[in-house]
C-alpha atoms as a PDB file:
ATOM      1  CA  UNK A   1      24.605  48.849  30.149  1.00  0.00           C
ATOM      2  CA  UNK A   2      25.428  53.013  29.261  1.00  0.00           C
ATOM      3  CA  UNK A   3      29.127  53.941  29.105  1.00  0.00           C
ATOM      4  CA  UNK A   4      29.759  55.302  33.004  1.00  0.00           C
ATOM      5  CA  UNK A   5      32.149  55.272  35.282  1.00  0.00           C
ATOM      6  CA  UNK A   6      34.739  57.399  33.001  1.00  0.00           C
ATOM      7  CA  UNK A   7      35.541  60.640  34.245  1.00  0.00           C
ATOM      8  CA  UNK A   8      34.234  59.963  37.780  1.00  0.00           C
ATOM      9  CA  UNK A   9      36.644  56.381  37.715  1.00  0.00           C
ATOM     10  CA  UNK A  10      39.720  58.703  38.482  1.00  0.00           C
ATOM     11  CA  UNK A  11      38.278  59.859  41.687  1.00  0.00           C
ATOM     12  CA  UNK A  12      36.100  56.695  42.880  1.00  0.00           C
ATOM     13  CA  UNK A  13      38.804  55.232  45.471  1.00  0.00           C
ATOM     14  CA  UNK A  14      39.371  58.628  47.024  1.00  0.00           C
ATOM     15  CA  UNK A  15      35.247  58.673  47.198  1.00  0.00           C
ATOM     16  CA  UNK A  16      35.363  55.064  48.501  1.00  0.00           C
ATOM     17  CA  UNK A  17      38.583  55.844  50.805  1.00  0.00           C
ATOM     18  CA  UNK A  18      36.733  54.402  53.975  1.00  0.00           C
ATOM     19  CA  UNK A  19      35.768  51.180  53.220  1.00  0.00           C
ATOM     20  CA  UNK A  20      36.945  47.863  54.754  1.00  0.00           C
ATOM     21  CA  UNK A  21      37.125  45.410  51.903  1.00  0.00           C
ATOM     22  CA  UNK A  22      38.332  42.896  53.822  1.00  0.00           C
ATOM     23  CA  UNK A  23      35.500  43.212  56.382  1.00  0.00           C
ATOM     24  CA  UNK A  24      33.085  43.504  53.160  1.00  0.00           C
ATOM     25  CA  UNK A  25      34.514  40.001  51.920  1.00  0.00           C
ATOM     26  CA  UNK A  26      34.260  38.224  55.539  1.00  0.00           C
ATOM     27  CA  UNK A  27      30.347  39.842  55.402  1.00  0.00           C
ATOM     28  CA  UNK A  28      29.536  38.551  52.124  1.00  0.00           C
ATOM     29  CA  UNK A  29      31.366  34.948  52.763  1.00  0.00           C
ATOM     30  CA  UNK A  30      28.785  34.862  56.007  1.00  0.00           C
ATOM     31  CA  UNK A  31      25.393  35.377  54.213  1.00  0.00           C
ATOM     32  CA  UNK A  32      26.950  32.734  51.575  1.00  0.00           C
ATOM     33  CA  UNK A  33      28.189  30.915  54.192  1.00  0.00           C
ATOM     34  CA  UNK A  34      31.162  30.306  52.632  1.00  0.00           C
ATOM     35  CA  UNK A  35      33.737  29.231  55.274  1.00  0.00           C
ATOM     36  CA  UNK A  36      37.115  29.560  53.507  1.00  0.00           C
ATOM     37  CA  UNK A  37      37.912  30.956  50.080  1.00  0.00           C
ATOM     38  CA  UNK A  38      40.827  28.967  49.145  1.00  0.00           C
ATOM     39  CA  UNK A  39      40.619  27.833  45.758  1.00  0.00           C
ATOM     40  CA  UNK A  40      36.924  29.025  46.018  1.00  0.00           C
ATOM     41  CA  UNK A  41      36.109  30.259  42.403  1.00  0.00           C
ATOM     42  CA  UNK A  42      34.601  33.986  42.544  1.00  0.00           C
ATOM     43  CA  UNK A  43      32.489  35.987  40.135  1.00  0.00           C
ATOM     44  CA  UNK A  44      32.930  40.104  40.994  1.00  0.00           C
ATOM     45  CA  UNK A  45      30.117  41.531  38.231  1.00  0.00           C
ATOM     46  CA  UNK A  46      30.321  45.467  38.036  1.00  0.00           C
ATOM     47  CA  UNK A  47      34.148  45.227  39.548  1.00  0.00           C
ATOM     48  CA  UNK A  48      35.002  48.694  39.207  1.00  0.00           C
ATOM     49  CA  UNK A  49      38.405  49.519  40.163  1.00  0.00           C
ATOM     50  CA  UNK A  50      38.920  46.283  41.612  1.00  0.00           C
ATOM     51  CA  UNK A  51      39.292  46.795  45.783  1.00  0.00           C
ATOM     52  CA  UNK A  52      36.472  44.203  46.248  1.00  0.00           C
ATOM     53  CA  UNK A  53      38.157  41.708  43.976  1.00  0.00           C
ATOM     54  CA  UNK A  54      41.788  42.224  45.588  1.00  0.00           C
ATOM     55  CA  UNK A  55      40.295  41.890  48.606  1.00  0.00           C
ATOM     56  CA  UNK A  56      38.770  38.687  47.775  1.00  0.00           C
ATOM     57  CA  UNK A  57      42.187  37.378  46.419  1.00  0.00           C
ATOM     58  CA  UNK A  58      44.007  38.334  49.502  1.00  0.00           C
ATOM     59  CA  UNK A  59      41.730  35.570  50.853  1.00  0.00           C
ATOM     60  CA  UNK A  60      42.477  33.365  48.416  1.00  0.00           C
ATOM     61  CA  UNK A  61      40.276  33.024  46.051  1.00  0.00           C
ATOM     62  CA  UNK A  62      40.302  32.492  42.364  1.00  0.00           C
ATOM     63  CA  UNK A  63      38.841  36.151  41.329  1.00  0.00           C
ATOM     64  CA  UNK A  64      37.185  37.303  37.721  1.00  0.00           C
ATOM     65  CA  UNK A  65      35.881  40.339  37.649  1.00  0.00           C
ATOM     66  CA  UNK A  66      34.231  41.805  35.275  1.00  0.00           C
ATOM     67  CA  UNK A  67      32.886  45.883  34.148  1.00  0.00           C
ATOM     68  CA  UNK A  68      32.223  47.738  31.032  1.00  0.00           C
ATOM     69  CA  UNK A  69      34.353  50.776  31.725  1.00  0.00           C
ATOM     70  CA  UNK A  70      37.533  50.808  30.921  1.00  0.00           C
ATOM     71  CA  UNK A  71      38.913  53.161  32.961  1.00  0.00           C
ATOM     72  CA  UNK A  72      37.316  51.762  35.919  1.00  0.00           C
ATOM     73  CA  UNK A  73      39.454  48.132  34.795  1.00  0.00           C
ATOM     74  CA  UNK A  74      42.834  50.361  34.115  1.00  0.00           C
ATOM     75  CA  UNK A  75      42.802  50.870  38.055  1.00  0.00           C
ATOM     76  CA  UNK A  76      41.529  47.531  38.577  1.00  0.00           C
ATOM     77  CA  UNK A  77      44.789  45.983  36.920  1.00  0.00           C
ATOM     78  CA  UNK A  78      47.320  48.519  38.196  1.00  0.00           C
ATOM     79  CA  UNK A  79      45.883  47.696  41.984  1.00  0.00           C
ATOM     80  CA  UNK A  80      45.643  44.117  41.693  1.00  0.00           C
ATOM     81  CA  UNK A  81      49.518  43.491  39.558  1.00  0.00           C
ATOM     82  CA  UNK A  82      51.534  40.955  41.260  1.00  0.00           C
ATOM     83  CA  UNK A  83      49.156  39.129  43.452  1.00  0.00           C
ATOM     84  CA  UNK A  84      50.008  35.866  44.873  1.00  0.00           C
ATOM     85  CA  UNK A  85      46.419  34.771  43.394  1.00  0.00           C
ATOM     86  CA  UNK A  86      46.366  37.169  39.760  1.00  0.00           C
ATOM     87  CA  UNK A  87      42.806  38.600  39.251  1.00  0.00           C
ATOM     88  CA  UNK A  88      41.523  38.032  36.036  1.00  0.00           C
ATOM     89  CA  UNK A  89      39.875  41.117  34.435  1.00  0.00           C
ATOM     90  CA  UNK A  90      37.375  41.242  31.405  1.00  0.00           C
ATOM     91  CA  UNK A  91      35.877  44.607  30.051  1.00  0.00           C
ATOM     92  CA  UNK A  92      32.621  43.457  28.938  1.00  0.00           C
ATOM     93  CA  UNK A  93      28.678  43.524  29.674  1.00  0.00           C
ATOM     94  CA  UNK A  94      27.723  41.876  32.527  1.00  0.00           C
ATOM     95  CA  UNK A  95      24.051  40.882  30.833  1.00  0.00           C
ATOM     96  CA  UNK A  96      26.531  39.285  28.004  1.00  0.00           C
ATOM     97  CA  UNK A  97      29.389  37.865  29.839  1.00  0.00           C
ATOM     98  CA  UNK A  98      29.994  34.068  29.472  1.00  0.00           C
ATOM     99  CA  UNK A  99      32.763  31.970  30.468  1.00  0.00           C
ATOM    100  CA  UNK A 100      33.525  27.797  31.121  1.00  0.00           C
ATOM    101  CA  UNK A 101      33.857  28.644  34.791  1.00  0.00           C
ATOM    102  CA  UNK A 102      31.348  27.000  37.428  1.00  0.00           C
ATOM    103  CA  UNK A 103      31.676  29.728  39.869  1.00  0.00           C
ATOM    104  CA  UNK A 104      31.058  29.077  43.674  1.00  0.00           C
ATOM    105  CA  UNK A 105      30.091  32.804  44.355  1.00  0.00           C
ATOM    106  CA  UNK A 106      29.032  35.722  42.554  1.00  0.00           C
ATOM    107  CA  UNK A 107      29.043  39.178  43.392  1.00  0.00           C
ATOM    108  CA  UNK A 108      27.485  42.439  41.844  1.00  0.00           C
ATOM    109  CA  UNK A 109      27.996  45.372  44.718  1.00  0.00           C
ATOM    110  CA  UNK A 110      27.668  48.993  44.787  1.00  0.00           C
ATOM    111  CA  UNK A 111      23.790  48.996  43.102  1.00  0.00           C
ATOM    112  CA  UNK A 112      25.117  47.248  39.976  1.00  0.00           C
ATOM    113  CA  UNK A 113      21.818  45.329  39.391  1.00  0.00           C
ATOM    114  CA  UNK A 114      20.162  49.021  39.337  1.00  0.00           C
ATOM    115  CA  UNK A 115      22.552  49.736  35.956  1.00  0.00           C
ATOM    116  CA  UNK A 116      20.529  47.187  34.382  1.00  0.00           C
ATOM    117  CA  UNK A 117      17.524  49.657  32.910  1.00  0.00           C
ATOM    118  CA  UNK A 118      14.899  47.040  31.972  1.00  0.00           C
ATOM    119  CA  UNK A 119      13.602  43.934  33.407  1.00  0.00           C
ATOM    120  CA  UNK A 120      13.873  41.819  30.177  1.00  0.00           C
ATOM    121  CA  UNK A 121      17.283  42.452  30.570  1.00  0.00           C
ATOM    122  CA  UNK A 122      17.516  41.841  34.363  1.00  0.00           C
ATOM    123  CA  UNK A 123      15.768  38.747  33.551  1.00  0.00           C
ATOM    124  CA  UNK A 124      18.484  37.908  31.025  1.00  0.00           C
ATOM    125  CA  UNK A 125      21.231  38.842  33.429  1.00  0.00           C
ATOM    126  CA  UNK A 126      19.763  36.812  35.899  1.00  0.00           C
ATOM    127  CA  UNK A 127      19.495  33.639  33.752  1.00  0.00           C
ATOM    128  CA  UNK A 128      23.397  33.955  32.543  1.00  0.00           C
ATOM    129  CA  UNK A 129      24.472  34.640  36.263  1.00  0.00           C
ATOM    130  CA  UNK A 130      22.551  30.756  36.844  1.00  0.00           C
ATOM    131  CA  UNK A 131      24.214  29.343  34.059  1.00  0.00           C
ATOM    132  CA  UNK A 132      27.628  30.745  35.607  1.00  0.00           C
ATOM    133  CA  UNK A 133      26.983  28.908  38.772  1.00  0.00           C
ATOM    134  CA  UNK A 134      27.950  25.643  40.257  1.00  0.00           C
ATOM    135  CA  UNK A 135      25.137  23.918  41.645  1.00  0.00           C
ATOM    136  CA  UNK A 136      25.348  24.925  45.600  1.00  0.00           C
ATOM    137  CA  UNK A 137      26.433  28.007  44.386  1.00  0.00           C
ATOM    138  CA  UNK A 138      25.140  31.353  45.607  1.00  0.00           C
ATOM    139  CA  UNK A 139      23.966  34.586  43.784  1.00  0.00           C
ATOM    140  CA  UNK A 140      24.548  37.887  46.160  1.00  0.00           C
ATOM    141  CA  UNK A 141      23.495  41.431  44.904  1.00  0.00           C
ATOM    142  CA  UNK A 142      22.721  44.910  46.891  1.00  0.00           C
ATOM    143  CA  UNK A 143      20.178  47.224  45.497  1.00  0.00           C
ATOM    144  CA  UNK A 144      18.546  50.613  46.224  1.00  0.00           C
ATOM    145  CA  UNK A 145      14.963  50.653  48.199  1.00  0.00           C
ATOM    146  CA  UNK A 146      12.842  52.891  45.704  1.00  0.00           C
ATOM    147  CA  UNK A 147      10.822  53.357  48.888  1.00  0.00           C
ATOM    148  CA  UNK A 148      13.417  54.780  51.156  1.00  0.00           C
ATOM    149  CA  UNK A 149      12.363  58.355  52.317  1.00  0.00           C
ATOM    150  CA  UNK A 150      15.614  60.105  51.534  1.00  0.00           C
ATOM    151  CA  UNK A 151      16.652  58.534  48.133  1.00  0.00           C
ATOM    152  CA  UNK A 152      15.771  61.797  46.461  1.00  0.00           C
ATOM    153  CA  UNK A 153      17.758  63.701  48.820  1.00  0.00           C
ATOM    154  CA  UNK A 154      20.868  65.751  47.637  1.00  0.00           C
ATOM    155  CA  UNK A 155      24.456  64.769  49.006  1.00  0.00           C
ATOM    156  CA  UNK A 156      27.083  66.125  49.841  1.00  0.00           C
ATOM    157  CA  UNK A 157      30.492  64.126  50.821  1.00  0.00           C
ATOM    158  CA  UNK A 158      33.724  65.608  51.843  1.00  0.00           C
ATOM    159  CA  UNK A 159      37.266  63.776  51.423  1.00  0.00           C
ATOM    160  CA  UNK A 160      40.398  65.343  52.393  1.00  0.00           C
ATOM    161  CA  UNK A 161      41.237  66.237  48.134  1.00  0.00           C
ATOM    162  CA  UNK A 162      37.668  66.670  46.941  1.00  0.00           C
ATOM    163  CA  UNK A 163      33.780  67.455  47.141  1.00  0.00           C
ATOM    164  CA  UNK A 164      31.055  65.289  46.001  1.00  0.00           C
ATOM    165  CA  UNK A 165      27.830  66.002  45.327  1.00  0.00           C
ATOM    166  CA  UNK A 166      25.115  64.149  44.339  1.00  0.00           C
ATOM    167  CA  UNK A 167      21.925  65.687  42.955  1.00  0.00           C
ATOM    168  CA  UNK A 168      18.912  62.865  42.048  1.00  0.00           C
ATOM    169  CA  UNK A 169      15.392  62.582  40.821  1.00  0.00           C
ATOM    170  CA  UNK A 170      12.828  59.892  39.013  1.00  0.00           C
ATOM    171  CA  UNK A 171      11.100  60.060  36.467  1.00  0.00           C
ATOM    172  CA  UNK A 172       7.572  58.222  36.006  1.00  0.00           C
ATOM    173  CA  UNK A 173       8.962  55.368  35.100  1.00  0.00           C
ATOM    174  CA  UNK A 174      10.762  54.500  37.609  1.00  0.00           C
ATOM    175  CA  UNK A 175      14.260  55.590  36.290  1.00  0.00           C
ATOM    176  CA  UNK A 176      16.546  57.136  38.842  1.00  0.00           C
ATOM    177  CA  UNK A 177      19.158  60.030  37.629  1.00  0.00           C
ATOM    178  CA  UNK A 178      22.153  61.270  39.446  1.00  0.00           C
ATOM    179  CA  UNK A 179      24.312  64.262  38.774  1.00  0.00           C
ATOM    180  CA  UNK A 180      27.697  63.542  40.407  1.00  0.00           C
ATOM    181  CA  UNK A 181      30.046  67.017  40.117  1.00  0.00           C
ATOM    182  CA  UNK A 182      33.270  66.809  41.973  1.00  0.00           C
ATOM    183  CA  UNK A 183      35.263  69.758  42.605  1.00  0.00           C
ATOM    184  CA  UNK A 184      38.322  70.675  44.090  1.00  0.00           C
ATOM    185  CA  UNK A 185      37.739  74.287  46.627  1.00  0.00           C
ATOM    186  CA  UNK A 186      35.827  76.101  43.317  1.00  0.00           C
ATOM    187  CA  UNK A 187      36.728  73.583  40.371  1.00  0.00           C
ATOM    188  CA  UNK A 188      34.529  71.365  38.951  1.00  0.00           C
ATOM    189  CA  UNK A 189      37.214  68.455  38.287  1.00  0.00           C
ATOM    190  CA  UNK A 190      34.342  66.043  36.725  1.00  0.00           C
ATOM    191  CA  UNK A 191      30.713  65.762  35.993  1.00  0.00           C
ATOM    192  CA  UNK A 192      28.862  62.411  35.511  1.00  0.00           C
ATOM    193  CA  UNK A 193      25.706  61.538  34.829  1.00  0.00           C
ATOM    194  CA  UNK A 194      23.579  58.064  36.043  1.00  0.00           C
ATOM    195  CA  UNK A 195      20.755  56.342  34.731  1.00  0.00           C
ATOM    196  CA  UNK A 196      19.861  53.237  37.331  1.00  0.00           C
ATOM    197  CA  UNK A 197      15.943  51.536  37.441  1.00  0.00           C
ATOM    198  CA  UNK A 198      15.016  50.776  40.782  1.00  0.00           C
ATOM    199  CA  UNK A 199      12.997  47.646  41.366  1.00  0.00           C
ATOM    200  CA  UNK A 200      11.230  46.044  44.594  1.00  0.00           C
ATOM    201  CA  UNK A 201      11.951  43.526  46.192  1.00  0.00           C
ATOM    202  CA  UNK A 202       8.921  41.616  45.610  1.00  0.00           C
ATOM    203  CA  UNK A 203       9.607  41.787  41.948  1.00  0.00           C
ATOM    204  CA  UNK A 204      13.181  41.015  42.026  1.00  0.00           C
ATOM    205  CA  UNK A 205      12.423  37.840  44.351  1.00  0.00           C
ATOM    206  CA  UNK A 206       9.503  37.098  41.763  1.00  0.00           C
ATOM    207  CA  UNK A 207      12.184  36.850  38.936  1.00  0.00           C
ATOM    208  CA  UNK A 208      14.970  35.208  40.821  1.00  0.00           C
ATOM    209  CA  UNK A 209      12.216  32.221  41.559  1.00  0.00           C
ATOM    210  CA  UNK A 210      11.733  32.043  37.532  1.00  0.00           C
ATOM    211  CA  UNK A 211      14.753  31.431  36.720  1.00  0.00           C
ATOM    212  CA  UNK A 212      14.927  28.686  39.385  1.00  0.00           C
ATOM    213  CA  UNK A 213      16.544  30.507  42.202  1.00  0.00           C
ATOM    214  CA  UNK A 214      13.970  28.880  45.283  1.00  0.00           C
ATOM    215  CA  UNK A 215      15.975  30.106  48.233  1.00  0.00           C
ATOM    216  CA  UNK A 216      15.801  34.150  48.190  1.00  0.00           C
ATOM    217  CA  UNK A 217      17.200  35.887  51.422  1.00  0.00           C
ATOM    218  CA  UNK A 218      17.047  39.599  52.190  1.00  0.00           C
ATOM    219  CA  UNK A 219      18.690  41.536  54.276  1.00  0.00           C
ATOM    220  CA  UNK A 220      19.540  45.520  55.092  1.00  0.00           C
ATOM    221  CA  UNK A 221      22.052  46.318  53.519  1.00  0.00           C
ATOM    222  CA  UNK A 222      25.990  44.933  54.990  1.00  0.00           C
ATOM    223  CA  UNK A 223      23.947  43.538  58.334  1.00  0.00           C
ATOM    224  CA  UNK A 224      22.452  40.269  58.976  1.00  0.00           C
ATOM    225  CA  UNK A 225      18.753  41.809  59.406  1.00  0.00           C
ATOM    226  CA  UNK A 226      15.992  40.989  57.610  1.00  0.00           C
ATOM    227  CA  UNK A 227      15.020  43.591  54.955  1.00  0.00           C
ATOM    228  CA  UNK A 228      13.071  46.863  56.129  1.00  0.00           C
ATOM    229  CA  UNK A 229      11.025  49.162  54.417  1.00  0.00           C
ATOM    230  CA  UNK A 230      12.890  52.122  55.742  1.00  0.00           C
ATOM    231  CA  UNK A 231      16.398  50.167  54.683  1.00  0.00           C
ATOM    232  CA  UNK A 232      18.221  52.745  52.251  1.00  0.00           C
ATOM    233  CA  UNK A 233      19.606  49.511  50.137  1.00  0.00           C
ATOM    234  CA  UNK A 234      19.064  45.469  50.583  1.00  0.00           C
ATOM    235  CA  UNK A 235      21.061  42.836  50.236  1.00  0.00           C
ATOM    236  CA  UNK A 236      19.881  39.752  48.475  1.00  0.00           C
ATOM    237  CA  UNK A 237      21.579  36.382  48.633  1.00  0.00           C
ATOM    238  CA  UNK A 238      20.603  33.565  46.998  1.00  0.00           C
ATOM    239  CA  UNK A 239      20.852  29.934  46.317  1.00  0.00           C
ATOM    240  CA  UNK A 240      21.235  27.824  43.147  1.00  0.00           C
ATOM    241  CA  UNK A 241      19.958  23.979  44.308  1.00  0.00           C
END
């Protein structure tokens, strides 16, 4: 996966200030149906600075989480320090990551599998995410619909410190790029840019049943609906039997 998340990693909880990561957890343990998360061990791939995997823990599970950007995992660590149930944080790949744990959930949020800029390595990803799994265990991912009808839309989102804007477009190959500037009143504070490959869900069902995944659910995104075509992102949940 590129190097992101570094200048923009300082500013990502103010941009995420309104989520309910508790709420997010209790949604996720429903489509896994996953009843109680005591002792439950959980996989957070593409953790970022760490809210979902704190949040996770303060149900209490046994979280790893795991990104490539370091400053992202800086935050991560200072937010999640002295935890009755410690988070443990790895800065590494999530196509390459291996570990001895059988893990009872995994987790990639916040279009992580759309980081992942070729299906070989999607594929790859996918098959070392099954190997990380304890049998019964379950495989939960959202993703960007490339058919949505305002993907390509510009963005603009206002916190009480800072602006965000968000300027995309694809190329003919399916790649999606993002600008992100953030400014403060007339300073640009940060500029980022984002590479992500957007997929369908027919394909990414398709590959999931390869690698021996036979139960495939889809949703809309953070409901309980089946998956639209005018959903902005799905959620995917499945099932390793």
């Amino acid at each position: 996966m590129m190097g992101i998340y570094k200048d923009f990693a300082d500013y990502y909880d103010d941009y995420m200030y309104d989520i309910d990561y508790t709420d997010w957890v209790y949604y996720l343990c429903r489509i896994s149906h996953i009843f109680s998360l005591d002792g439950v061990q959980v996989l957070d791939m593409g953790c970022g600075t760490g809210s979902l995997a704190k949040a996770f823990a303060l149900q209490g599970a046994c979280v790893t989480g795991v990104d490539n950007s370091e400053a992202m995992l800086r935050i991560a660590k200072k937010k999640c320090a002295g935890l009755w149930t410690p988070v443990q944080f790895h800065c590494a790949d999530i196509v390459e990551y291996q570990d001895s744990s059988a893990y009872r959930l995994i987790n990639a949020a916040c279009d992580t599998i759309n980081y992942i800029l070729n299906a070989d390595m999607l594929y790859q990803l996918f098959q070392r995410v099954f190997s990380l799994l304890e049998t019964g265990g379950y495989f939960t991912f959202d993703v960007l619909n490339p058919g949505y009808p305002k993907l390509l839309k510009n963005r603009k989102f206002i916190t009480k410190q800072y602006t965000y804007k968000f300027s995309s477009h694809l190329s003919k190959g399916g790649a999606y790029y993002t600008t992100v500037r953030i400014r403060k009143g007339f300073e640009l504070c940060a500029q980022e840019e984002h590479i992500q490959q957007l997929y369908s869900l027919d394909f990414l069902i398709a590959l999931l049943n390869k690698i021996g995944f036979k139960k495939v659910d889809t949703y809309e995104f953070y409901t309980e609906k089946k998956a639209g075509k005018r959903s902005d992102k799905y959620q995917i949940i499945c099932k390793k039997v």
